[in-house]
C-alpha atoms as a PDB file:
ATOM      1  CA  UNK A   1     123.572 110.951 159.811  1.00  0.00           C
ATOM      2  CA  UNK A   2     122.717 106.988 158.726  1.00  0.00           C
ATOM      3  CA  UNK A   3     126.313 105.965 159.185  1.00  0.00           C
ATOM      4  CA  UNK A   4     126.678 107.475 162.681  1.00  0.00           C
ATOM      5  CA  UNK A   5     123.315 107.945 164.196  1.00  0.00           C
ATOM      6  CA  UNK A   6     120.897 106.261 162.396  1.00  0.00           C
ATOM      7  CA  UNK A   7     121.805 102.821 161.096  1.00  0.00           C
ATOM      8  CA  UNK A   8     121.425  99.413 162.812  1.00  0.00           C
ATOM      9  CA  UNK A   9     118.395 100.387 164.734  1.00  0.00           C
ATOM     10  CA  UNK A  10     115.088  98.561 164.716  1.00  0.00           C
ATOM     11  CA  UNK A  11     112.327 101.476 164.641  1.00  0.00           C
ATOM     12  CA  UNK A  12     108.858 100.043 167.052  1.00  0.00           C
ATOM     13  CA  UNK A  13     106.595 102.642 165.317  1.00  0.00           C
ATOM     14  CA  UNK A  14     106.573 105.781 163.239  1.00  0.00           C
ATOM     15  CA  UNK A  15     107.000 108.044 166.040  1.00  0.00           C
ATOM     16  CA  UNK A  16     110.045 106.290 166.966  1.00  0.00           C
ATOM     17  CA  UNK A  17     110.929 106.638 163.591  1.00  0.00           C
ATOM     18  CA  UNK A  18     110.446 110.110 163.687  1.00  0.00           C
ATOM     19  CA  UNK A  19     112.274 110.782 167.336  1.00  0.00           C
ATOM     20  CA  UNK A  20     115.086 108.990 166.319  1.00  0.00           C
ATOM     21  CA  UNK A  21     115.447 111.577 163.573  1.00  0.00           C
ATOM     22  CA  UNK A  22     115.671 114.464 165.286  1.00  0.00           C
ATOM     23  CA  UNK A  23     118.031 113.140 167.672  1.00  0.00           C
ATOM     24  CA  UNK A  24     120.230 112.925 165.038  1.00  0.00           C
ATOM     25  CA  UNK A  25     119.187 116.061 163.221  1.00  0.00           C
ATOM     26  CA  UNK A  26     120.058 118.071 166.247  1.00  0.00           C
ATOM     27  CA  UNK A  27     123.313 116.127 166.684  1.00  0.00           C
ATOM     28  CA  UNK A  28     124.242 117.109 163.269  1.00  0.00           C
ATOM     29  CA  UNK A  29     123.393 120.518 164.307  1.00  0.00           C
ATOM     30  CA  UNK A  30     125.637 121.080 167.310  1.00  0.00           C
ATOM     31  CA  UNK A  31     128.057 120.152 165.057  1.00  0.00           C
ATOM     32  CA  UNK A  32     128.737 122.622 162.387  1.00  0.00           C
ATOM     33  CA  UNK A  33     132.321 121.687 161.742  1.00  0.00           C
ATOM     34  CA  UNK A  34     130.953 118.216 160.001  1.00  0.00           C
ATOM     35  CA  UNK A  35     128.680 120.324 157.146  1.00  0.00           C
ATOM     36  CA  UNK A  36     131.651 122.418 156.705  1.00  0.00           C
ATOM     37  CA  UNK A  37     133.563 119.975 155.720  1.00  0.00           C
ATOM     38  CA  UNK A  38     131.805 118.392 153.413  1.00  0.00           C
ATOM     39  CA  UNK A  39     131.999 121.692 151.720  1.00  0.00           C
ATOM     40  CA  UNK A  40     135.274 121.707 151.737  1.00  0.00           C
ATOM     41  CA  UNK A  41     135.882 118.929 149.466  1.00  0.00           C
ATOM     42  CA  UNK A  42     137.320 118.875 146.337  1.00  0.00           C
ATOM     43  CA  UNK A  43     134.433 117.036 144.578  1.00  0.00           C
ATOM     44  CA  UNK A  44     132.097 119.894 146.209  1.00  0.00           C
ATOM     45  CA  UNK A  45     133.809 122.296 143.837  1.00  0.00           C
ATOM     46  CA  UNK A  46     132.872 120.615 140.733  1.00  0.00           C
ATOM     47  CA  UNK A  47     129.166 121.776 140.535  1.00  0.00           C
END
């Protein structure tokens, strides 16, 4: 989520600190495919 939707920003207060979050929590959401993946990894397998 930093890399991609969250880095690079300038936050004006807390609740834009906070909005910005969830923007980016729900992107994360719609797209399922990216937490699989990380699953998927071979250094996921290790623990």
């Amino acid at each position: 989520m930093r890399d991609n939707w969250l880095s690079n920003r300038i936050y004006r207060s807390y609740d834009d600190i906070v909005e910005h979050c969830c923007y980016a929590w729900n992107k994360l959401a719609d797209q399922p495919w990216r937490i699989m993946t990380i699953g998927l990894r071979q250094w996921a397998h290790g623990f």
